[in-house]
Protein backbone atom coordinates (compact mmCIF):
# COMPACT_ATOMS: atom_id res chain seq x y z
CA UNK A 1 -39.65 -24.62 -27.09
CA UNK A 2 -37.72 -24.56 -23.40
CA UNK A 3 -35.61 -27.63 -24.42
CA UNK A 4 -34.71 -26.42 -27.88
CA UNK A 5 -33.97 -23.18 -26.15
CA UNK A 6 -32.00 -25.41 -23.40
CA UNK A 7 -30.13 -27.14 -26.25
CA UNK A 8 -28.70 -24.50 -27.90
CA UNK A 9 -27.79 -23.12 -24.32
CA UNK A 10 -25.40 -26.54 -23.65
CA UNK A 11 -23.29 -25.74 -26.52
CA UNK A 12 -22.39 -22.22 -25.77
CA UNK A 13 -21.69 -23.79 -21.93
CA UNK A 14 -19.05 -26.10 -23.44
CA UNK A 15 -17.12 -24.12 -25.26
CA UNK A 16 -16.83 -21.75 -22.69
CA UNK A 17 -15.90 -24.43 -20.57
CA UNK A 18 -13.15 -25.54 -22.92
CA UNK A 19 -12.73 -22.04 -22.96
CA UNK A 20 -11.65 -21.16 -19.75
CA UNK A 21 -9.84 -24.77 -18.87
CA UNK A 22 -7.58 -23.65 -21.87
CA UNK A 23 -6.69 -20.26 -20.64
CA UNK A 24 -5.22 -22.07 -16.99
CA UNK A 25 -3.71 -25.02 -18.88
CA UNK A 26 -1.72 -22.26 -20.94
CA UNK A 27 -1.25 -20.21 -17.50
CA UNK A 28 0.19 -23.07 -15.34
CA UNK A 29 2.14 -24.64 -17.97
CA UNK A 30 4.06 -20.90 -18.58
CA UNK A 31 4.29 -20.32 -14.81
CA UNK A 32 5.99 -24.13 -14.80
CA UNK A 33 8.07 -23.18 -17.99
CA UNK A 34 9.29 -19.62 -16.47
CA UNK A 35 10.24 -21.70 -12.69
CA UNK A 36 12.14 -24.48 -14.97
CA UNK A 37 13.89 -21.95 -17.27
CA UNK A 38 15.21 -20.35 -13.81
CA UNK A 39 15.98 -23.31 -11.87
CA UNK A 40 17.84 -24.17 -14.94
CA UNK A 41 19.45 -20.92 -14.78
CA UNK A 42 20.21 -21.01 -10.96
CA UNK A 43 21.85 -24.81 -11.33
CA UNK A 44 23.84 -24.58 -14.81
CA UNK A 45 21.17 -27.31 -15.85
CA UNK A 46 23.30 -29.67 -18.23
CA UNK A 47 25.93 -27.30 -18.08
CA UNK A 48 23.89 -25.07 -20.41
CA UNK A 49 23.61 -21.67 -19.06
CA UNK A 50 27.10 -21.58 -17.19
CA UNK A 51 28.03 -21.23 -13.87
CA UNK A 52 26.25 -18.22 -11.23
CA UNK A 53 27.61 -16.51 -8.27
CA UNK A 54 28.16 -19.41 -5.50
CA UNK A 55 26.86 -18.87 -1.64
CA UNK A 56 30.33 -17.95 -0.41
CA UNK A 57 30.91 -15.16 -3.39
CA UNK A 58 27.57 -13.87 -2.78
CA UNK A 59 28.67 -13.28 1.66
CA UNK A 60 32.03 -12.56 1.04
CA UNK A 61 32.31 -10.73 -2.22
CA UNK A 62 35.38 -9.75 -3.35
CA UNK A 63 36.83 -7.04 -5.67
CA UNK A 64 40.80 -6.31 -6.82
CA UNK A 65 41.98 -3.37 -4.61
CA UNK A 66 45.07 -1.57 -4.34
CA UNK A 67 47.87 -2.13 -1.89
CA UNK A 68 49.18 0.76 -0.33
CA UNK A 69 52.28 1.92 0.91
CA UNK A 70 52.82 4.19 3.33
CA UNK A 71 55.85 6.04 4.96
CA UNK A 72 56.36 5.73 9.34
CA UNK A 73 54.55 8.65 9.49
CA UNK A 74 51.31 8.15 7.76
CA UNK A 75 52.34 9.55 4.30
CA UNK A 76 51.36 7.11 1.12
CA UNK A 77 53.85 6.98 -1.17
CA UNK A 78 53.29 4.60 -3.38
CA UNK A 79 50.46 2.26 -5.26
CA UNK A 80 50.49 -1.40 -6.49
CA UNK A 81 47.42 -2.57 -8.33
CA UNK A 82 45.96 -4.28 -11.42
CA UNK A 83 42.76 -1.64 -10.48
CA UNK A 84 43.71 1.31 -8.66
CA UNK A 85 40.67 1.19 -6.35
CA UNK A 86 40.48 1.70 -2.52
CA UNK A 87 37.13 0.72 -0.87
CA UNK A 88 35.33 3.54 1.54
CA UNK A 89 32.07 3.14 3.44
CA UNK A 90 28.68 4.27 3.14
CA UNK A 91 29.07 6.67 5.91
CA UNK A 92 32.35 8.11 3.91
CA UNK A 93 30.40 9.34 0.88
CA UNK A 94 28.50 12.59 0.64
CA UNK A 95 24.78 12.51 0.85
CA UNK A 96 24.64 14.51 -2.70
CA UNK A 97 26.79 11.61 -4.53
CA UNK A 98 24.18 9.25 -3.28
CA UNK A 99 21.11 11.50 -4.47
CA UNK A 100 22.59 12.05 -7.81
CA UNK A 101 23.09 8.39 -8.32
CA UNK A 102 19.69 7.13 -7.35
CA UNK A 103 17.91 10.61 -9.38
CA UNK A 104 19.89 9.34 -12.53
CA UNK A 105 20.37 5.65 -12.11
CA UNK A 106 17.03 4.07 -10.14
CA UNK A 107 14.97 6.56 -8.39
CA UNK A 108 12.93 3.56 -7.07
CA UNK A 109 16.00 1.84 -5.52
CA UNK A 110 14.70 2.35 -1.64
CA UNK A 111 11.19 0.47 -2.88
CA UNK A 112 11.99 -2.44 -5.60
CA UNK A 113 14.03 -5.83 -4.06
CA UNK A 114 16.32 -5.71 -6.62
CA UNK A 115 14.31 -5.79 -10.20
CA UNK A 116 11.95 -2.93 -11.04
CA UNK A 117 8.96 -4.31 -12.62
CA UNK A 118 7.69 -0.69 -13.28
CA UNK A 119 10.96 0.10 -15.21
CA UNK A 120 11.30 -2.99 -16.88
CA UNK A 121 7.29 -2.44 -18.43
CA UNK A 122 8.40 1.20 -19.17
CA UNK A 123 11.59 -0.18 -21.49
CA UNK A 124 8.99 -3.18 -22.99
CA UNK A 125 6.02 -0.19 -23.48
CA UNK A 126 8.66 2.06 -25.08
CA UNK A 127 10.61 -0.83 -27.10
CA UNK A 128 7.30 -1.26 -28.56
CA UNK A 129 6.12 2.33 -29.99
CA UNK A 130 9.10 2.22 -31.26
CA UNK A 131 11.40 4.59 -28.92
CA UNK A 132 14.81 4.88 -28.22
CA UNK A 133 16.55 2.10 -26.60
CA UNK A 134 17.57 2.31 -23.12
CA UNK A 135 18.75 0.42 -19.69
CA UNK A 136 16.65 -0.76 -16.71
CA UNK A 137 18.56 -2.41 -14.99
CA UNK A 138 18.67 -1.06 -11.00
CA UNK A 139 21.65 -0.45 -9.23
CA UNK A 140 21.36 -3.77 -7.45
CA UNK A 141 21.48 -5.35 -11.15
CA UNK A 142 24.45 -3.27 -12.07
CA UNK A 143 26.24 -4.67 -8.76
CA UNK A 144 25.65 -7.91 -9.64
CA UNK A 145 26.97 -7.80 -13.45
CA UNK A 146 30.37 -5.84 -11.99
CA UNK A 147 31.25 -8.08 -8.92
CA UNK A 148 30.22 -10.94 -9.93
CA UNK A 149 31.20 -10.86 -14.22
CA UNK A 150 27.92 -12.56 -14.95
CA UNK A 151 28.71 -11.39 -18.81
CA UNK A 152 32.68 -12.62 -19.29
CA UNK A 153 33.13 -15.96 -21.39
CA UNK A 154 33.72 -17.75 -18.02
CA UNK A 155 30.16 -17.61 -16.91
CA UNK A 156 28.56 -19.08 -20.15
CA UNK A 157 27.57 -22.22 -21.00
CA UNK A 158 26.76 -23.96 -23.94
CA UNK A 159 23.72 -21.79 -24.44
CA UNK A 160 26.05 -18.68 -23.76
CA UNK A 161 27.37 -18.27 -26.98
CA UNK A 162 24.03 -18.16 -29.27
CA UNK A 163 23.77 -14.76 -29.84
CA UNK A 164 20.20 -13.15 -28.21
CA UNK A 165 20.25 -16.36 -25.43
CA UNK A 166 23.39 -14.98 -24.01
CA UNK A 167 21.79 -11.64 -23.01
CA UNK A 168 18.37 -13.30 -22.17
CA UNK A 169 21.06 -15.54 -19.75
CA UNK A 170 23.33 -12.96 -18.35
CA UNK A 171 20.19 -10.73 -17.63
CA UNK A 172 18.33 -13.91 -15.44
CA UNK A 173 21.32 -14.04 -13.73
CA UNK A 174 21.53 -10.53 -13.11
CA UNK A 175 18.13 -10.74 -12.12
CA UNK A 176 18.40 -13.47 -9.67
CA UNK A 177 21.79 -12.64 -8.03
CA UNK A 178 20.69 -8.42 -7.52
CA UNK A 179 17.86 -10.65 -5.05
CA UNK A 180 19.90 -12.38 -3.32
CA UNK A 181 22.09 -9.59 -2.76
CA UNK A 182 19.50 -7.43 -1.65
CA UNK A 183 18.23 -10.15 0.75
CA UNK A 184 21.58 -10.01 2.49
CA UNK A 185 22.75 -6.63 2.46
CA UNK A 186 21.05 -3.49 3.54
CA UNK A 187 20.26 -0.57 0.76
CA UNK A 188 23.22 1.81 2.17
CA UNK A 189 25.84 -1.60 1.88
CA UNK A 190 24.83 -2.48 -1.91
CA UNK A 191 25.21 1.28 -2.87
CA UNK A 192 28.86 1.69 -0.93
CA UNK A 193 29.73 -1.78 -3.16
CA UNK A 194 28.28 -0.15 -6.08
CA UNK A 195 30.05 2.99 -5.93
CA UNK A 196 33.55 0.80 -4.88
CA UNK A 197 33.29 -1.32 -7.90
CA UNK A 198 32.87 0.49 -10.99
CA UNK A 199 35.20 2.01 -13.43
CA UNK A 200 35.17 5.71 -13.84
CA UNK A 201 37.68 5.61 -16.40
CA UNK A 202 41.15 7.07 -16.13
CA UNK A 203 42.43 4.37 -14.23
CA UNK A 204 39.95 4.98 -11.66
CA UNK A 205 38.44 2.16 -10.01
CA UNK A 206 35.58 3.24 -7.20
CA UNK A 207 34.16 6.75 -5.73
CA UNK A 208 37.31 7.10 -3.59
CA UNK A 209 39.96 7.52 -6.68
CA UNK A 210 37.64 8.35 -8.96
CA UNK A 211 37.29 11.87 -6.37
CA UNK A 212 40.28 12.22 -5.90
CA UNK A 213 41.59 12.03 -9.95
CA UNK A 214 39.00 14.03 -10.99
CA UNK A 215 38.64 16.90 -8.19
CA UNK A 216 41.54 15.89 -6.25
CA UNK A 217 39.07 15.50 -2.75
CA UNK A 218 37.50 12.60 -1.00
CA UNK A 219 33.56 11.31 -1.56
CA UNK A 220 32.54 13.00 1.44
CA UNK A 221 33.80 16.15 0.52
CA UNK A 222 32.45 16.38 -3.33
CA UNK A 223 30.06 19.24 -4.44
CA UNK A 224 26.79 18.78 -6.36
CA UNK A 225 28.45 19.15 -9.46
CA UNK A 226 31.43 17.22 -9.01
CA UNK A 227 28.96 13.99 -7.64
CA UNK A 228 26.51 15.11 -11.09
CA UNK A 229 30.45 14.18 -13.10
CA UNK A 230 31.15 11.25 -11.69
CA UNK A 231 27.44 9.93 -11.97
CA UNK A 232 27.42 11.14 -15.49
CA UNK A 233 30.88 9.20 -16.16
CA UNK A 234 29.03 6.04 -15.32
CA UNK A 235 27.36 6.01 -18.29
CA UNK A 236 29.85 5.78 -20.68
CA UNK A 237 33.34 6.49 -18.76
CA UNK A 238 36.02 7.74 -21.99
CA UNK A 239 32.72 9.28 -23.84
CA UNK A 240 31.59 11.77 -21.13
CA UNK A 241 35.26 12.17 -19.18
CA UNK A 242 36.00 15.74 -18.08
CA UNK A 243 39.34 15.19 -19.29
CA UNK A 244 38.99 13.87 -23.32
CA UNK A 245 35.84 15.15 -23.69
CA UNK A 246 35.09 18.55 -21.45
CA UNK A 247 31.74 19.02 -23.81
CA UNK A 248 30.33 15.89 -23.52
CA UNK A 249 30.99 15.72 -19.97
CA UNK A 250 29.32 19.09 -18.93
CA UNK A 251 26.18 18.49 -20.19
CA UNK A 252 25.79 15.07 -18.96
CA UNK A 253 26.66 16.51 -15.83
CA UNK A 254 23.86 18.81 -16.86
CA UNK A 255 21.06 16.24 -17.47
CA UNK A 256 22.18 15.00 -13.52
CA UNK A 257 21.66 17.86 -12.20
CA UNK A 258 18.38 18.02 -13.90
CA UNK A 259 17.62 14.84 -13.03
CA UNK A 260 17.99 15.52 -9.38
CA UNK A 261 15.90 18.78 -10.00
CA UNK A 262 13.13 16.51 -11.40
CA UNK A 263 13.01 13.98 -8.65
CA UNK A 264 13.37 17.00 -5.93
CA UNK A 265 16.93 16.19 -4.51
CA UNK A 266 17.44 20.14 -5.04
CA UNK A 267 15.41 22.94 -6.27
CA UNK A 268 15.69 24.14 -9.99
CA UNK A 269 17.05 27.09 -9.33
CA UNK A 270 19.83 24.95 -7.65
CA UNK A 271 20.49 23.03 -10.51
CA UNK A 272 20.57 26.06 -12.72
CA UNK A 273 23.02 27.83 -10.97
C-alpha cells in the first residue's frame, strides 16, 4: 500500500519540479531579454534604435538662448534669438513656482531617481479599466525629451519609424537618460533646467520670459496664481494661454491651485481665494 501510495506521490513531485524550473527559465530569459533590449537601446545596436544623448551632452547640456544687448548703462535694448529664452538659477525662482510644478507635474519628484514606478503602475492599472489616458512621465523624463530631442527624426533608427516601436524607443530613452541625469545633477539643478527649457508659448522660451510676457515680473517675484498659469501652460501651451484662450487658462490655473491644495503646498481656503 506505502509504495503504491509512494508512486503516485513521484509523479505529482515531477511535475512540480518541471513546474517551478519553468517559471525561472521564463524569469531569467525575460530579465536577459529586458537587459538586451536596453543595451540595444543605450548602443544604437545595428543602428536600429538611433542614436542617445552622448557623455559630453549629458555634462554639458546645451539649450539655444538669446543674445542680449545692452546699452553702457545697463539698459537692454534689444534681442537676437531663434528661442527667446534667458536661463536663471534655482535660487532665482520663487518657492511657489516650484511647489506648483511638482503638486501638478510629479509630486514624488524629491523620492523617485528619475522613473516613477508607482506612477507608471497607476497609468498601466488605469489603461486597463479602461480610464482616460494620461502622462507619467516625471519631470526628470520631461527634461530629457526637451534637451536632449529624444523624439525628432534625428534620433531614430531603423526601428524608429514603425509606428508603436518609436514611442516604446523614445520612452527607453527617456527612461534611461532622466537616470543619468539625475545621477549627475542635484534635484534643485534638473528643475532650474526644466523650467529654462520649455516652451510656454508666445514666443516664450523658459520661466524667465515666460514671467515676464505673461505678468511682466521675474520668477522670483511671481504670485501663486501667476506660477498656477504658467504651470498650467505646460500642458498644452496655445490651448490653455491667458492670452487666446482666457477660459481655458483660468481654470487650469484652477485645477493647480487645487492641486497644490491637495498635496498641502497651501491650505484650501488659500486656493479658493
Amino acid at each position: 500500500m506505502l509504495q503504491e501510495q509512494e508512486k503516485v506521490k513521484e509523479p505529482k513531485r515531477s511535475i512540480y519540479r518541471f513546474v517551478i524550473s519553468f517559471i525561472w527559465k521564463v524569469f531569467f530569459l525575460g530579465v536577459a531579454g529586458v537587459a538586451f533590449y536596453l543595451f540595444s537601446v543605450e548602443n544604437n545596436l545595428f543602428y536600429l534604435f538611433g542614436s542617445s544623448p552622448s557623455l559630453d551632452k549629458l555634462e554639458n547640456p546645451r539649450s539655444d538662448q538669446a543674445s542680449e544687448l545692452y546699452t553702457s548703462d545697463g539698459q537692454l535694448i534689444g534681442k537676437y534669438f531663434r528661442e527667446n529664452r534667458s536661463p536663471v538659477t534655482y535660487d532665482q525662482v520663487s518657492p511657489v513656482l516650484v511647489k506648483a510644478l511638482i503638486a501638478t507635474e510629479d509630486i514624488r519628484f524629491y523620492e523617485h531617481s528619475g522613473i516613477d514606478p508607482a506612477a507608471i503602475a497607476s497609468i498601466l492599472y488605469g489603461t486597463l479599466q479602461g480610464g482616460e489616458s494620461r502622462g507619467g512621465s516625471t519631470i526628470s523624463q520631461q527634461l530629457a525629451k526637451n534637451l536632449y530631442k529624444t523624439r525628432t527624426d534625428d534620433s531614430k533608427g531603423a526601428l524608429g519609424h514603425i509606428p508603436g516601436a518609436n514611442i516604446l524607443i523614445s520612452k527607453t530613452k527617456e527612461w534611461i537618460t532622466a537616470i543619468k541625469l539625475e545621477q549627475r545633477y542635484t534635484k534643485e539643478e534638473i528643475l532650474a533646467m526644466y523650467l529654462n527649457t520649455v516652451d510656454f508659448g508666445s514666443n516664450s522660451f523658459g520661466i524667465k520670459v515666460a514671467s515676464k510676457t505673461f505678468f511682466n515680473t521675474s520668477p522670483d517675484s511671481l504670485k501663486p496664481e501667476q506660477a498656477a498659469v504658467l504651470v498650467g501652460l505646460l500642458k498644452a501651451p496655445t490651448s490653455y494661454s491667458p492670452r487666446f484662450n482666457p477660459e481655458n487658462s483660468r481654470r487650469r490655473r484652477n485645477t493647480v491651485l487645487a492641486q497644490m491644495a491637495k498635496y498641502n503646498f497651501m491650505s484650501k481656503a488659500e486656493a479658493d481665494s
